[in-house]
Protein backbone atom coordinates (compact mmCIF):
# COMPACT_ATOMS: atom_id res chain seq x y z
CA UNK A 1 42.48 -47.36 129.02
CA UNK A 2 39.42 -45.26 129.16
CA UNK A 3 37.41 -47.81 131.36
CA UNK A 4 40.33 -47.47 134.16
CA UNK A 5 39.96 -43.16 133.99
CA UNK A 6 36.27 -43.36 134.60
CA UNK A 7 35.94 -46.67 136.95
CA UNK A 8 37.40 -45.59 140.55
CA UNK A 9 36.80 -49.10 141.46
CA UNK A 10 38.68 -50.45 138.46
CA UNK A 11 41.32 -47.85 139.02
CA UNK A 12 42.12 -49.24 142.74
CA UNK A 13 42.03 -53.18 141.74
CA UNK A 14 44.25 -52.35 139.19
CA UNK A 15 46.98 -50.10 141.42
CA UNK A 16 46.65 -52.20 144.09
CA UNK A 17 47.59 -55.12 141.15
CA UNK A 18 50.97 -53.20 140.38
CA UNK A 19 51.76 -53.13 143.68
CA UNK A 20 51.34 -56.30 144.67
CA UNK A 21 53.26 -57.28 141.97
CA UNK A 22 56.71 -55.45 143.19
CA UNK A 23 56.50 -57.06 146.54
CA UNK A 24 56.13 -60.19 144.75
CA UNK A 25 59.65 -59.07 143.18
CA UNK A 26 58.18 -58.54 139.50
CA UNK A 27 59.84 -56.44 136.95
CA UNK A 28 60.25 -53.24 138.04
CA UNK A 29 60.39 -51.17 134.63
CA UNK A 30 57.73 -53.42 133.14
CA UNK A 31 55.08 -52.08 136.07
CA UNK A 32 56.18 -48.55 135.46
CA UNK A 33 55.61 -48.32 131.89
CA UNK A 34 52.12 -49.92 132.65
CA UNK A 35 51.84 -47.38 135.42
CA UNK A 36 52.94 -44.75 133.26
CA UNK A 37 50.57 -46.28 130.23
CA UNK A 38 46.93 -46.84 132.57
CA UNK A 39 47.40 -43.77 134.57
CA UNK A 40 47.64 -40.12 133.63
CA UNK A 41 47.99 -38.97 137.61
CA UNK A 42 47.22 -40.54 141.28
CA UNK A 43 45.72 -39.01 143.65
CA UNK A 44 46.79 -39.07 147.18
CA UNK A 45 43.39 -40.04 148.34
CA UNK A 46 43.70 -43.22 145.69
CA UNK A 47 46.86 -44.47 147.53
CA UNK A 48 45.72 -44.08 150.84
CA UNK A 49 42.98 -46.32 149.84
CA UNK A 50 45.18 -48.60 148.30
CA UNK A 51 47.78 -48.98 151.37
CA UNK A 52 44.27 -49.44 153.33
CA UNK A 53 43.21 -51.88 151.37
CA UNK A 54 46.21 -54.19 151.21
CA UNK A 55 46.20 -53.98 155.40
CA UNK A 56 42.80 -55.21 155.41
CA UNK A 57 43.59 -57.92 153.05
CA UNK A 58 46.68 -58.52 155.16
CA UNK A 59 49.32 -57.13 154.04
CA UNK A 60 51.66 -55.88 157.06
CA UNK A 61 52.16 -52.24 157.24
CA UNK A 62 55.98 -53.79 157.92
CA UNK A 63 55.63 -54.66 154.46
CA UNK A 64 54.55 -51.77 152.93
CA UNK A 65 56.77 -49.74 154.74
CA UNK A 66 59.80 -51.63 152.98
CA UNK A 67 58.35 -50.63 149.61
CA UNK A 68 58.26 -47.13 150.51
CA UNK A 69 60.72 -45.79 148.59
CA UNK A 70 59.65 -47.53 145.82
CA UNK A 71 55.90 -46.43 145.92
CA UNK A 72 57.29 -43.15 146.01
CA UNK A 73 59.56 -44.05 142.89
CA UNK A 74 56.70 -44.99 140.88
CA UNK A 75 54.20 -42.64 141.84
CA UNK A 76 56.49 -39.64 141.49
CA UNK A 77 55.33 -36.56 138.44
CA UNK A 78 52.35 -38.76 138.70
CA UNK A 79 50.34 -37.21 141.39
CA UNK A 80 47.45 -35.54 140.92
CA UNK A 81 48.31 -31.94 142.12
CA UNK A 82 45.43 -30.57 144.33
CA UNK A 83 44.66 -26.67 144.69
CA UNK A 84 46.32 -24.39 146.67
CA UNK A 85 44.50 -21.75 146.80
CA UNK A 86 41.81 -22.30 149.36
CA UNK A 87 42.98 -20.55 151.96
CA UNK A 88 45.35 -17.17 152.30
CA UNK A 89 47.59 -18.79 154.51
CA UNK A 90 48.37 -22.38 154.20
CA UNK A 91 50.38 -23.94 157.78
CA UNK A 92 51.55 -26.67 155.24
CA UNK A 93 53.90 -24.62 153.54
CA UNK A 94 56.24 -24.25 156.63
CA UNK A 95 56.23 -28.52 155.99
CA UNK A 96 56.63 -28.01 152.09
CA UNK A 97 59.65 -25.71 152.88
CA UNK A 98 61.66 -28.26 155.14
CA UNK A 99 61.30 -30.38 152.16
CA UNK A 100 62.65 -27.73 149.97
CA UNK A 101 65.82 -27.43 151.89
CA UNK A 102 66.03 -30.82 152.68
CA UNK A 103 65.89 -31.57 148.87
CA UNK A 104 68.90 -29.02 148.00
CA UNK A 105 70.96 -30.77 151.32
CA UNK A 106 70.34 -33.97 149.27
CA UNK A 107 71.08 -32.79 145.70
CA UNK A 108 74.47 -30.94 147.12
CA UNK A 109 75.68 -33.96 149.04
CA UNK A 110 74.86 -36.63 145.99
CA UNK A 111 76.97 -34.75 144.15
CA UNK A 112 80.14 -33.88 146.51
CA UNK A 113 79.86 -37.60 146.87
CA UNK A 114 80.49 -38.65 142.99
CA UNK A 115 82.56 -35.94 142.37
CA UNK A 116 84.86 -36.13 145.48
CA UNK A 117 88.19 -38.05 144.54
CA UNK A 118 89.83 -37.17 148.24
CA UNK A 119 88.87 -39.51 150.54
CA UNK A 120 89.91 -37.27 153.63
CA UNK A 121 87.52 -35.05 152.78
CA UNK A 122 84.63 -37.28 152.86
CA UNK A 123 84.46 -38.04 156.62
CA UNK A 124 84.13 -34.93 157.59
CA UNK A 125 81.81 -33.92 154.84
CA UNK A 126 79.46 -36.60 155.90
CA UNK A 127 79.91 -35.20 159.47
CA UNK A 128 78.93 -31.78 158.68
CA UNK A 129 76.09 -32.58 156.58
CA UNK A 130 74.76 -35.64 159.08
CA UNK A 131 74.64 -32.96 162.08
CA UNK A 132 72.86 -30.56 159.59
CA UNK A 133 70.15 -33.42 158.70
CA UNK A 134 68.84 -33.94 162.38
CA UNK A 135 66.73 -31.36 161.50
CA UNK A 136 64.65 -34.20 159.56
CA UNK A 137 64.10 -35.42 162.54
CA UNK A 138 62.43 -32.29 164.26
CA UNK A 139 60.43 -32.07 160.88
CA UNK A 140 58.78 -35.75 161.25
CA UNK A 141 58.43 -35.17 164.72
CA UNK A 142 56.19 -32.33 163.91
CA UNK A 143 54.36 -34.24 161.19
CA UNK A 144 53.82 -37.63 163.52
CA UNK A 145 52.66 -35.20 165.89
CA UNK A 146 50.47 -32.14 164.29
CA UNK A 147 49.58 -33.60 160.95
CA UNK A 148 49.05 -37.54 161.71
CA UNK A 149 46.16 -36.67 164.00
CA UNK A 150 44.39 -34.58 161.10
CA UNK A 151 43.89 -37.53 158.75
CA UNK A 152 43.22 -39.85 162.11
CA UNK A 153 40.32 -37.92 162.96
CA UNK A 154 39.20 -38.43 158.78
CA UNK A 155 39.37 -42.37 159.10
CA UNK A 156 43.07 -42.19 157.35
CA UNK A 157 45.50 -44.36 159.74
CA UNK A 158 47.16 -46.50 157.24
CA UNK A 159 49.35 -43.45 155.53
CA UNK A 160 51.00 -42.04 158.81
CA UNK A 161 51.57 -45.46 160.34
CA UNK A 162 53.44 -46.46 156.98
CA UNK A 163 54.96 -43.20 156.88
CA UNK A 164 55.63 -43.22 160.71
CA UNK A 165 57.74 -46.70 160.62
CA UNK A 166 59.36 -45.02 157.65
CA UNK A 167 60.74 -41.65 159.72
CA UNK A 168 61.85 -44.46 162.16
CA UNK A 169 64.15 -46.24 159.88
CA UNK A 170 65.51 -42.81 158.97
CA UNK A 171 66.29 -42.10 162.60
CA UNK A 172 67.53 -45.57 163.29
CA UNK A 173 69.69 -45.29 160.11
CA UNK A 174 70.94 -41.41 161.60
CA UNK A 175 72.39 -43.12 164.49
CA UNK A 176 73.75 -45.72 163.16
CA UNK A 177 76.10 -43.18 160.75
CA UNK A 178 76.70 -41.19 163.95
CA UNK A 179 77.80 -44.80 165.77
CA UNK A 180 80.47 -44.96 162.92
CA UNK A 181 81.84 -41.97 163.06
CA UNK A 182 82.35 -42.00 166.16
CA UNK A 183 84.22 -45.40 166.11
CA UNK A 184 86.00 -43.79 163.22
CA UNK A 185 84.39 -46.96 160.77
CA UNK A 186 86.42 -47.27 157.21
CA UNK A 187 85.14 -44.30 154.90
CA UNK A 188 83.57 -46.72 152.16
CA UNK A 189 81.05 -48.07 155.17
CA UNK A 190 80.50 -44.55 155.91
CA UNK A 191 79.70 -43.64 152.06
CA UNK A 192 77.15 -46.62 151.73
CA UNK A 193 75.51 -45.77 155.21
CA UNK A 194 75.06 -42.42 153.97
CA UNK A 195 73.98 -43.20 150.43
CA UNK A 196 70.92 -45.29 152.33
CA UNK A 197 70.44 -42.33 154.81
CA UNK A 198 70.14 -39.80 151.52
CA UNK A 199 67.91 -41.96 149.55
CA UNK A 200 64.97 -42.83 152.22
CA UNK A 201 65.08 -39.08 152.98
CA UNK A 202 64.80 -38.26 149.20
CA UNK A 203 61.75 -40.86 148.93
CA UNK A 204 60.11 -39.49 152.01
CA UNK A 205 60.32 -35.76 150.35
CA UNK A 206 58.56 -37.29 147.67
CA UNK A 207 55.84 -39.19 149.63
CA UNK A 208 55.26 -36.00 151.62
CA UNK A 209 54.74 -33.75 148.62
CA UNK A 210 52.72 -35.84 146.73
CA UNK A 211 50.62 -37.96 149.24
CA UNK A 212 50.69 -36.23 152.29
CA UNK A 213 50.57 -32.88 151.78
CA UNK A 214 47.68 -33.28 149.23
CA UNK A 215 45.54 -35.59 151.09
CA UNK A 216 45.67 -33.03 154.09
CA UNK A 217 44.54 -30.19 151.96
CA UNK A 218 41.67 -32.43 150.79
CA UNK A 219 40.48 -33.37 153.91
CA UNK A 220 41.50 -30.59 156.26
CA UNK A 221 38.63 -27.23 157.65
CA UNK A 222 39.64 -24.06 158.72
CA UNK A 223 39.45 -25.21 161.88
CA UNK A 224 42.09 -27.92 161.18
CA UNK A 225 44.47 -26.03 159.54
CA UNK A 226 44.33 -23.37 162.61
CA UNK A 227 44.77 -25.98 165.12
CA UNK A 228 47.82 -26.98 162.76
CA UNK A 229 49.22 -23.50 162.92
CA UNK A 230 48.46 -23.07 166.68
CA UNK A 231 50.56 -26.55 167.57
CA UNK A 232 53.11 -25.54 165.10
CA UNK A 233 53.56 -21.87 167.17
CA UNK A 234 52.23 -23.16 170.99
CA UNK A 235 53.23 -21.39 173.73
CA UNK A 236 55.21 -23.25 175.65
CA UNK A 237 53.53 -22.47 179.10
CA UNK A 238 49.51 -23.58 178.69
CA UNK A 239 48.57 -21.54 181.59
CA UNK A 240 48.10 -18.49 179.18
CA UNK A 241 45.29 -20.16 177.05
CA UNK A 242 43.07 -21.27 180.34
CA UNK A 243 43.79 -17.62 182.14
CA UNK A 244 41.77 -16.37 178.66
CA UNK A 245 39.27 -18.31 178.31
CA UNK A 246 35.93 -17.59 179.15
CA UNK A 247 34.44 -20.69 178.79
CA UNK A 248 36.39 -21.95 182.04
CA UNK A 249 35.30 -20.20 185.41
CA UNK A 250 37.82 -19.82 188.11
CA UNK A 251 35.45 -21.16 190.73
CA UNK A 252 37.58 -23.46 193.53
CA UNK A 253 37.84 -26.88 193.51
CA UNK A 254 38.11 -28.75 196.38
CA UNK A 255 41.06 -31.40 196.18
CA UNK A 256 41.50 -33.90 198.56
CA UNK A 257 43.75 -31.37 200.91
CA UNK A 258 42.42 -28.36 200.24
CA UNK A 259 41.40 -26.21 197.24
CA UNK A 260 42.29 -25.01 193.94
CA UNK A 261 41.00 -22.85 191.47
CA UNK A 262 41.37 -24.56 187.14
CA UNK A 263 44.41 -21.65 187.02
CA UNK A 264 46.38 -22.92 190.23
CA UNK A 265 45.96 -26.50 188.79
CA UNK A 266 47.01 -26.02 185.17
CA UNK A 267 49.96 -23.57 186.43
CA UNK A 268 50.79 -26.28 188.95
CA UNK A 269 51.29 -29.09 186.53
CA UNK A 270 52.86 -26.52 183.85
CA UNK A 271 55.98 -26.02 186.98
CA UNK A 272 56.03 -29.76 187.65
CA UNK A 273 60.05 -30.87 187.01
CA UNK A 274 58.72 -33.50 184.87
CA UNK A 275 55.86 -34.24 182.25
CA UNK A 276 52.29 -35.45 182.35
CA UNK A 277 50.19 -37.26 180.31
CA UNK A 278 47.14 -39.09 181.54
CA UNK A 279 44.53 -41.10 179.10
CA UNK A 280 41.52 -41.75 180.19
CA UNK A 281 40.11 -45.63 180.56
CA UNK A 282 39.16 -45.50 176.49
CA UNK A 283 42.74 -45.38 175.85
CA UNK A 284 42.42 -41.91 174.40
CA UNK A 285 44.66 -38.89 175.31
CA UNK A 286 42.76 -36.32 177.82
CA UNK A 287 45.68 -34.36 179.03
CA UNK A 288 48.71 -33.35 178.91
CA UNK A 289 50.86 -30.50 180.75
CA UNK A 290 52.61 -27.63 179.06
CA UNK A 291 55.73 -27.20 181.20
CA UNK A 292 58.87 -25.21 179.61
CA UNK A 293 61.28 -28.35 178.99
CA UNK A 294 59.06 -30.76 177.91
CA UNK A 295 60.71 -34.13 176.59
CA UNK A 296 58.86 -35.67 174.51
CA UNK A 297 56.58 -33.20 172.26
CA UNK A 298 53.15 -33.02 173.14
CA UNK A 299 51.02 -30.64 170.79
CA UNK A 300 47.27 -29.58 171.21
CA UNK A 301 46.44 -31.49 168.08
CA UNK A 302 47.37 -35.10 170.57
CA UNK A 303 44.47 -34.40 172.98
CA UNK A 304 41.46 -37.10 172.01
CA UNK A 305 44.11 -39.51 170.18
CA UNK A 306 44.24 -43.10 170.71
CA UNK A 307 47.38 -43.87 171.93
CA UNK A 308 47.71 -46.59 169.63
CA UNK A 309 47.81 -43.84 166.83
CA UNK A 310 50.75 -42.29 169.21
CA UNK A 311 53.11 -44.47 168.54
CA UNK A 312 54.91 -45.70 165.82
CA UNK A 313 53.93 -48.96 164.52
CA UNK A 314 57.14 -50.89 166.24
CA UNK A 315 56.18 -50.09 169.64
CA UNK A 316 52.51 -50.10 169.51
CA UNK A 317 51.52 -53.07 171.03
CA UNK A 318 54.18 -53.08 173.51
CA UNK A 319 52.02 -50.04 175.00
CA UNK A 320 48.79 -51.78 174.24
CA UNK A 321 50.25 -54.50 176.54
CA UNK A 322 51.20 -51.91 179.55
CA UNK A 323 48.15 -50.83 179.56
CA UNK A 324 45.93 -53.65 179.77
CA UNK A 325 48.43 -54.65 182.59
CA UNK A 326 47.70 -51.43 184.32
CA UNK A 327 43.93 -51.54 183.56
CA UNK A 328 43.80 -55.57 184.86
CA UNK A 329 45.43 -54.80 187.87
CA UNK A 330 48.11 -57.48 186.90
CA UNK A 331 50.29 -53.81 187.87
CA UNK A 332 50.36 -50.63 189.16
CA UNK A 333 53.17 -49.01 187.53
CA UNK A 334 56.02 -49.92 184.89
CA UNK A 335 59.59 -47.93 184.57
CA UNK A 336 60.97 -47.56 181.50
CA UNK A 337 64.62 -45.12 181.07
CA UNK A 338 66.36 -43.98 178.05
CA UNK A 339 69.17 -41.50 176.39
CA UNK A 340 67.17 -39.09 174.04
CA UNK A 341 68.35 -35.66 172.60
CA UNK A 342 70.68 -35.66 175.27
CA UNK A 343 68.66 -36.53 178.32
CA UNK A 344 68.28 -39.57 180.66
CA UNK A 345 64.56 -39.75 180.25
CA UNK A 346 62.62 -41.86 183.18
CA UNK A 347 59.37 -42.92 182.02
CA UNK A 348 56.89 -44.30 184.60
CA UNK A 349 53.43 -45.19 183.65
CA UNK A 350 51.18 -45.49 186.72
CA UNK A 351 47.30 -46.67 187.07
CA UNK A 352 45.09 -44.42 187.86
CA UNK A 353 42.43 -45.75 189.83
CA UNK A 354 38.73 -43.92 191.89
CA UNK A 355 37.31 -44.60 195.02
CA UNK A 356 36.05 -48.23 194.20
CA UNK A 357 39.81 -48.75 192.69
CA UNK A 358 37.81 -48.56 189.12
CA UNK A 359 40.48 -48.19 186.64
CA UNK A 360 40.04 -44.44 185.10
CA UNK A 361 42.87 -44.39 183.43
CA UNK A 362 47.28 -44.63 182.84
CA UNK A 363 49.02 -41.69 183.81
CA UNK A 364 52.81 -41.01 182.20
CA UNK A 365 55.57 -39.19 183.98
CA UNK A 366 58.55 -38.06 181.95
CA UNK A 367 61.57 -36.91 183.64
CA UNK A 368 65.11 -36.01 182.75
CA UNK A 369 67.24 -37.50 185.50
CA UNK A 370 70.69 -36.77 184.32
CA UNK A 371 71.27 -34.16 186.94
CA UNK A 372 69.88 -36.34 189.61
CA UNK A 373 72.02 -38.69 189.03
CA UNK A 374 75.06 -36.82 189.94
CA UNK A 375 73.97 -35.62 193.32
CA UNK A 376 76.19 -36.85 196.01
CA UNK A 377 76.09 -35.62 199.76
CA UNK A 378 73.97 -33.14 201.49
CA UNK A 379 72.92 -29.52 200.82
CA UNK A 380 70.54 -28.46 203.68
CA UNK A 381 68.65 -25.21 203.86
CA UNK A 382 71.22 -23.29 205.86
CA UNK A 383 73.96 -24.10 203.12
């Protein structure tokens, strides 16, 4: 066993062996106690490299996703635990405490479950408590959209696209219990639905805690970690930052009616009834306004990502394909609409093209039309 401790190289052939060998439907309790046997701890670095290196050899990340839970199964009291103590105060820890509370939401609702003999309690049990886990939702928002772009910018994009098509099942099974009890579906259905909805959220606790979190503190500055707790606390109008700064003069701009100085134009987008996002031609995020209502979330921390690191693995190349459309010329603009958080989101992607109609770039507007749509008649100025 020694020559796996001290050979890193031996160490990943032979993890990325066990692993291989569950998808390939092997005995599960025979690769833990092997596991359990070869390896006193796993680092979160060391599975990151592994879930890299199966990709390259190619190995979906659709694949690896559906093993998830039992990476996390196998891996878990194993990893190694990293310091905490570099800095005074850690952003992370608002992330760790989710998890904490998510864990006891888990633990309490396992165990009304087995112990609950009346089954007209259990409907609206699993009401109360599905309502009260949306709030994973809001917590992998934050982590697809503060923390993914952290280990991007480090060369680590297998982990959150794994972990991203993970939340997504999560989310997909969410609505799915909320579909059922809305069409009032028998209560066993319900239990099962719930059971699967309770377990992925108890495996991604796990993968969070012992691969995420760890990895980030490994690879995160100062710098990161502020930018972390900045996009974690943002103002909500942008304006603020740019009227601050020194390092951007207030000189006018001349705009093609007109002129404006860079604190008219970010307060103008930032009052816009609908969101902005432009990328530039190298398919990398350059802006995005700050308005009050925002849709879709849009931290600091996205500005200079690839937009195929902004979506989650199922709709990647769907985007990939709009915007080579755009970029081609094949189009000028796509419309998209959807029902989100209570919204009827419009989503229009335009091209953005110069003076030679050179393609510099795909511009997304966001807008909540579900007021709009019930206008009817006139209301003129006088009214």
């Amino acid at each position: 066993m020694s020559e796996i401790i001290n050979n890193p190289s031996l160490r990943q052939e032979k993890l990325k062996a066990l692993i291989q060998r569950l998808h390939k439907g092997e005995d599960r309790a025979k690769i833990e106690m092997e596991f359990r046997r070869d390896f006193a701890y796993v680092s979160g670095a060391e599975i990151a490299q592994m879930e890299y290196n199966l990709v390259s050899e190619g190995v979906s990340i659709e694949e690896i996703q559906s093993l998830c839970d039992v990476h996390a199964s196998l891996f878990q009291g194993s990893i190694q635990e990293l310091h905490e103590d570099v800095l005074t105060v850690n952003p992370l820890t608002e992330f760790e405490e989710d998890n904490r509370r998510f864990q006891k939401l888990v633990d309490a609702s396992e165990r009304f479950i087995d112990d609950q003999s009346s089954i007209a309690l259990l409907q609206p049990f699993i009401l109360e408590t599905s309502t009260a886990l949306k709030n994973v939702e809001a917590h992998y928002t934050k982590k697809e959209n503060i923390l993914f772009p952290m280990l991007e910018k480090n060369g680590i994009t297998t982990v959150p696209q794994v972990m991203w098509g993970v939340d997504n099942k999560i989310r997909d099974g969410l609505r799915h219990l909320h579909e059922q009890l809305n069409d009032t579906a028998d209560v066993s259905d319900l239990i099962i639905s719930f059971r699967s909805i309770l377990t992925m959220v108890k495996e991604m606790i796990i993968k969070e805690n012992k691969i995420l979190f760890p990895m980030l503190k490994e690879h995160l500055t100062t710098e990161d970690l502020r930018i972390v707790a900045n996009s974690l606390h943002e103002e909500p109008q942008g304006y603020l930052h740019i009227e601050k700064s020194e390092s951007v003069g207030n000189d006018m701009i001349p705009m093609s009616a007109g002129q404006l100085s860079p604190l008219d134009i970010n307060v103008i987008f930032n009052t816009l009834p609908f969101d902005l996002t432009f990328v530039g031609s190298d398919n990398c995020v350059k802006f995005v306004s700050q308005g009050k209502d925002r849709i879709f979330d849009r931290p600091m921390s996205v500005i200079g990502r690839p937009i195929h690191l902004c979506h989650p693995p199922q709709s990647v190349q769907k985007v990939l394909n709009i915007v080579e459309d755009l970029r081609s010329g094949k189009k000028d603009h796509e419309d998209f609409w959807i029902q989100f958080r209570g919204k009827y989101a419009l989503i229009r992607y335009y091209a953005v093209r110069g003076p030679e109609n050179e393609y510099l770039g795909t511009l997304e507007i966001t807008q909540d039309i579900l007021d709009i749509q019930k206008i009817s008649g006139e209301k003129r100025l006088a009214d």
